[in-house]
N, C-alpha and C. Protein backbone atom coordinates (compact mmCIF):
# COMPACT_ATOMS: atom_id res chain seq x y z
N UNK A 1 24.98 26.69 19.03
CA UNK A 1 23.75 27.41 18.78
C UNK A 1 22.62 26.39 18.59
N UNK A 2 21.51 26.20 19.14
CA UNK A 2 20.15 25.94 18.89
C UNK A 2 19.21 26.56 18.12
N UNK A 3 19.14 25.74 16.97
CA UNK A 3 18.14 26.29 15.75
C UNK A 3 16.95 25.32 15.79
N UNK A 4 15.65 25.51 16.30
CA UNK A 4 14.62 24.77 16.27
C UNK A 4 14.98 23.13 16.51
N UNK A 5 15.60 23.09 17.61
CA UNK A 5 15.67 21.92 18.55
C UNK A 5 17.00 21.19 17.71
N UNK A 6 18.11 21.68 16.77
CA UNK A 6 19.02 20.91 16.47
C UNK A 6 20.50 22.23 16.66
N UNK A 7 21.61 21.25 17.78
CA UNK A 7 22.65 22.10 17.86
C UNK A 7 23.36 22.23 16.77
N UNK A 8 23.98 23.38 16.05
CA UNK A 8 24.98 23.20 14.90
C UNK A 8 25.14 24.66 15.82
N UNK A 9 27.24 24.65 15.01
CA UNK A 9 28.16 25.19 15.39
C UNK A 9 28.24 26.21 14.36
N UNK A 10 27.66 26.27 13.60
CA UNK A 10 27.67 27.59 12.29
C UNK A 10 25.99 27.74 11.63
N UNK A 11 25.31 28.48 11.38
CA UNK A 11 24.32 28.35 10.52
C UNK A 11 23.97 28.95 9.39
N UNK A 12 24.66 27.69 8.61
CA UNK A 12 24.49 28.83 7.27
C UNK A 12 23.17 28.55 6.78
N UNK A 13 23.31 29.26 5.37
CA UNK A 13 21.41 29.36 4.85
C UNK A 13 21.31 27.80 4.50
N UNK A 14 22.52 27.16 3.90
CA UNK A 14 21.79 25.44 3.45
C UNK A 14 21.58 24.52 4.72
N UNK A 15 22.18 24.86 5.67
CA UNK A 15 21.91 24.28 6.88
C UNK A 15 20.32 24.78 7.36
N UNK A 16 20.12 26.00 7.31
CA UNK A 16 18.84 26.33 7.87
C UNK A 16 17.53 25.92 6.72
N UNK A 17 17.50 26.26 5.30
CA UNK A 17 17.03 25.37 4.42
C UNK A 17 16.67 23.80 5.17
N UNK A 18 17.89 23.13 5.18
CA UNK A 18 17.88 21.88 5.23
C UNK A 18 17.31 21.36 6.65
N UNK A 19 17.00 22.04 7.95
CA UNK A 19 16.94 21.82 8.93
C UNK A 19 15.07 22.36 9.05
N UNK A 20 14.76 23.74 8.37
CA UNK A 20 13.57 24.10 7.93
C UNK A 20 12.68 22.84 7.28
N UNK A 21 13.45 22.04 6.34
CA UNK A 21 12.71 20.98 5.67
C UNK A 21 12.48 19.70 6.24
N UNK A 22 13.12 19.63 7.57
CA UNK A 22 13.36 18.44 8.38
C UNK A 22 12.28 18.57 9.43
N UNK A 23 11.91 19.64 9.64
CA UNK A 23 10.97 19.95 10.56
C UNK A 23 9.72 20.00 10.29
N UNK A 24 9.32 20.23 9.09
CA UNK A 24 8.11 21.01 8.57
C UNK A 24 7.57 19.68 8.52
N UNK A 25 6.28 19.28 9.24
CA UNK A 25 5.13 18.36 9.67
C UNK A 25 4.74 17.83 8.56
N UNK A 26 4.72 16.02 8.24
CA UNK A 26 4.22 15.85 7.34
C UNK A 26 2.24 15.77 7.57
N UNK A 27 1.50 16.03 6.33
CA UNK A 27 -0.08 16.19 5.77
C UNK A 27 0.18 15.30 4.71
N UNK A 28 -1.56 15.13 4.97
CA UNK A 28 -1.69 14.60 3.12
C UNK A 28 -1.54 15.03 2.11
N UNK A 29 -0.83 16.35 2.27
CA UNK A 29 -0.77 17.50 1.16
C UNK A 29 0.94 17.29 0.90
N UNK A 30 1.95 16.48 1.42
CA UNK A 30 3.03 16.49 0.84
C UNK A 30 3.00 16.03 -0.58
N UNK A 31 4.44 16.80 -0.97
CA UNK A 31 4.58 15.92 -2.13
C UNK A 31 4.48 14.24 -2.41
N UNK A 32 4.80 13.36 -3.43
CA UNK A 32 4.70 12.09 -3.27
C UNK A 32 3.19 11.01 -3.74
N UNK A 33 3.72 9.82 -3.65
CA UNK A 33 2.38 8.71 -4.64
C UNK A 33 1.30 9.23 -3.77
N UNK A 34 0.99 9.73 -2.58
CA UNK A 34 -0.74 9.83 -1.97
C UNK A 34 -1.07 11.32 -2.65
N UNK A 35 -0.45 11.76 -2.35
CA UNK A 35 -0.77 13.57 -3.29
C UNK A 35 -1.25 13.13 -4.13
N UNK A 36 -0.53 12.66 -5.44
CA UNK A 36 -0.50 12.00 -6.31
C UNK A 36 -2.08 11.78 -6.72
N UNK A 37 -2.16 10.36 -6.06
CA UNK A 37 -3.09 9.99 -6.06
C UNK A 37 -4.60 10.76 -5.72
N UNK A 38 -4.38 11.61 -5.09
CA UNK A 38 -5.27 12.42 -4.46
C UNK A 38 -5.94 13.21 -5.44
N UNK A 39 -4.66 13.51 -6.15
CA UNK A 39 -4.86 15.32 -7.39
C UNK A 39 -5.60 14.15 -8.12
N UNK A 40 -5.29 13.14 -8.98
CA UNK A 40 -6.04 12.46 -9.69
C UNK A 40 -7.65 12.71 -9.91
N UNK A 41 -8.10 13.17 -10.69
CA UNK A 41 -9.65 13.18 -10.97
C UNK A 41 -10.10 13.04 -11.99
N UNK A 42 -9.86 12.78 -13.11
CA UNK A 42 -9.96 12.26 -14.09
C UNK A 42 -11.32 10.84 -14.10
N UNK A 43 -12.69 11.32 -14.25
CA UNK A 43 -13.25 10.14 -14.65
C UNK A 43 -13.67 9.48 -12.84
N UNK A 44 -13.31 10.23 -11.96
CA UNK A 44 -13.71 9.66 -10.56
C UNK A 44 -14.97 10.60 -10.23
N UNK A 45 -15.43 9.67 -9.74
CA UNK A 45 -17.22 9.79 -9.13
C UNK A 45 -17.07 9.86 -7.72
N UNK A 46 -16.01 9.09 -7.09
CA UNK A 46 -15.98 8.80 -5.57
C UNK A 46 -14.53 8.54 -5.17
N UNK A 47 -14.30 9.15 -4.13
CA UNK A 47 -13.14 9.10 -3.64
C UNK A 47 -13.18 8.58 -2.25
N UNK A 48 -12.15 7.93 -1.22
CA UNK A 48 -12.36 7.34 0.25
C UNK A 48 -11.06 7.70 0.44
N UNK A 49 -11.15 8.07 1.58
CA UNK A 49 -9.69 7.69 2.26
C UNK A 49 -9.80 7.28 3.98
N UNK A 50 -8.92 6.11 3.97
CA UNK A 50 -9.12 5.52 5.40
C UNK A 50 -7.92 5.80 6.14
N UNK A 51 -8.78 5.98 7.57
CA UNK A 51 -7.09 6.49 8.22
C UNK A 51 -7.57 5.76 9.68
N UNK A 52 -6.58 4.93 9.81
CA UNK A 52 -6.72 3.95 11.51
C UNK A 52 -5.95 4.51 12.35
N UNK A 53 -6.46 4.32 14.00
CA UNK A 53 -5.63 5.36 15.02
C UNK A 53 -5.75 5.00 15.88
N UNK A 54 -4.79 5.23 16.94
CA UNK A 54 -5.20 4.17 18.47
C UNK A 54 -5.81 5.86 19.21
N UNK A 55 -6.48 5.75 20.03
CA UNK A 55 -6.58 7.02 20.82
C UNK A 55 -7.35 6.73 21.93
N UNK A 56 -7.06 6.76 23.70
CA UNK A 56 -7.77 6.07 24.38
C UNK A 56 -8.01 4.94 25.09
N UNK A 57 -7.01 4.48 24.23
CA UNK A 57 -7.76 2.46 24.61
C UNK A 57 -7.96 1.80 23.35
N UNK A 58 -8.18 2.63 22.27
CA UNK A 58 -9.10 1.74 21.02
C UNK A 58 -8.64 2.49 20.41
N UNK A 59 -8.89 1.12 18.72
CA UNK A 59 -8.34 1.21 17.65
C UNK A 59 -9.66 1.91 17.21
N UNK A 60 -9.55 2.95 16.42
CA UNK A 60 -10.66 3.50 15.38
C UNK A 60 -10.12 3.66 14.06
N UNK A 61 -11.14 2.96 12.99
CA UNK A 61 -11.01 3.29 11.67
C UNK A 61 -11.96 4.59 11.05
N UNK A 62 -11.20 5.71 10.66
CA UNK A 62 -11.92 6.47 9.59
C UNK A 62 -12.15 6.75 8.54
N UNK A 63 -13.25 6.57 7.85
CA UNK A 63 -13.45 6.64 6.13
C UNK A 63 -14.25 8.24 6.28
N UNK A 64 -13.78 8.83 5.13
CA UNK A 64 -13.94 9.75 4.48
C UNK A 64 -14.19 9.75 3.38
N UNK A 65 -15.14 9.72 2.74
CA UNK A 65 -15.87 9.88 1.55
C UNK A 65 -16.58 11.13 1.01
N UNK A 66 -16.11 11.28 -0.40
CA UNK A 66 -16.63 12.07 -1.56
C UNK A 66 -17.16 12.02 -2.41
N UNK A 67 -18.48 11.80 -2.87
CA UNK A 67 -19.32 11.63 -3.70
C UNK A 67 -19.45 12.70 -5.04
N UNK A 68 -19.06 12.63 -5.99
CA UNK A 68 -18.71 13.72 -6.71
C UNK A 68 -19.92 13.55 -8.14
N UNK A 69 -20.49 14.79 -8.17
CA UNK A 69 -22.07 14.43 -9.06
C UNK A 69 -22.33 15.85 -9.80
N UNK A 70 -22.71 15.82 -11.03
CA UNK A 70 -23.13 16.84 -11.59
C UNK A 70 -22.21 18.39 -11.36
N UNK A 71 -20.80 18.66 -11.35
CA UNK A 71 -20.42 19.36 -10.85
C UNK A 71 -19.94 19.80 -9.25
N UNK A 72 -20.78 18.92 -8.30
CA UNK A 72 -20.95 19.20 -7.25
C UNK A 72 -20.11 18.34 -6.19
N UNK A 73 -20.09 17.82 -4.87
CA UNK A 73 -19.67 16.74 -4.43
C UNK A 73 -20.59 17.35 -3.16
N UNK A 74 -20.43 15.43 -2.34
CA UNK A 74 -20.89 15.49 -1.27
C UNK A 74 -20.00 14.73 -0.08
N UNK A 75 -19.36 15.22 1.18
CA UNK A 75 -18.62 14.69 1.81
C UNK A 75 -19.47 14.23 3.10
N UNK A 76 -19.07 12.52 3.48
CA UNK A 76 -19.20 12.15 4.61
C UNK A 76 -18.25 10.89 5.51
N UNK A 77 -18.20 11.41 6.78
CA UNK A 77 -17.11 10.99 7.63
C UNK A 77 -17.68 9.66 8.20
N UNK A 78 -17.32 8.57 8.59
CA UNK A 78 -17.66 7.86 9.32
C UNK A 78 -16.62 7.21 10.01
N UNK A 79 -17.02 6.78 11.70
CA UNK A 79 -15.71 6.48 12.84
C UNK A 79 -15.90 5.40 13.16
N UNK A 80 -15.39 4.24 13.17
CA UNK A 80 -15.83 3.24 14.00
C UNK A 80 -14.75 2.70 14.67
N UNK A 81 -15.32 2.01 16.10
CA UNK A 81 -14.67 1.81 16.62
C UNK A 81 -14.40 0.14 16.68
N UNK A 82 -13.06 -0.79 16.55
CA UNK A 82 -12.46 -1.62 16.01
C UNK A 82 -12.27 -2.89 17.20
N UNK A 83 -11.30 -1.91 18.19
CA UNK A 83 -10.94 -3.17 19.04
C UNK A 83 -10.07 -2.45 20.14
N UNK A 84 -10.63 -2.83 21.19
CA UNK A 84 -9.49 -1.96 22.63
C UNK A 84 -8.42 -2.83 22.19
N UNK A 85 -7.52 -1.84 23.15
CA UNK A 85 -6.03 -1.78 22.46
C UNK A 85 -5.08 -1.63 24.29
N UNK A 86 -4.43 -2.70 24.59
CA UNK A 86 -4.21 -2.30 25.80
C UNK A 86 -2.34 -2.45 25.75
């Protein structure tokens, strides 16, 4: 039998559990130290997070920034591009 791209010969519920959890796409929203770090707000004004990527030909770095003020915050993205990548 084929259960979401893995053959097993019986499927019980801990197999499908366990095969459900193997699949499910990791985000920055998993559990673990970046979550973690993320939920953290305590006393933070500004938050970044950088994320590098080949796409194209070229390396691009992205910062994401949160400016957090009077209740409020302000988000801005910036892309740059690094170094072709062949």
């Amino acid at each position: 039998m084929d259960y979401k791209g893995s053959n097993v010969e019986t499927l019980t519920h801990a197999k499908r559990v366990m095969l459900d959890r193997a699949n499910k796409p990791f985000t920055a929203l998993n559990d673990g130290p970046f979550r973690t770090s993320l939920d953290k707000m305590d006393g933070v004004f500004r938050k970044e997070v950088v994320s590098y990527r080949v796409s194209n030909g070229f390396l691009y770095k992205e910062t994401a920034v949160r400016h957090f003020t009077d209740g409020d915050y302000n988000d801005t993205v910036t892309t740059e591009t690094l170094h072709s990548v062949e």
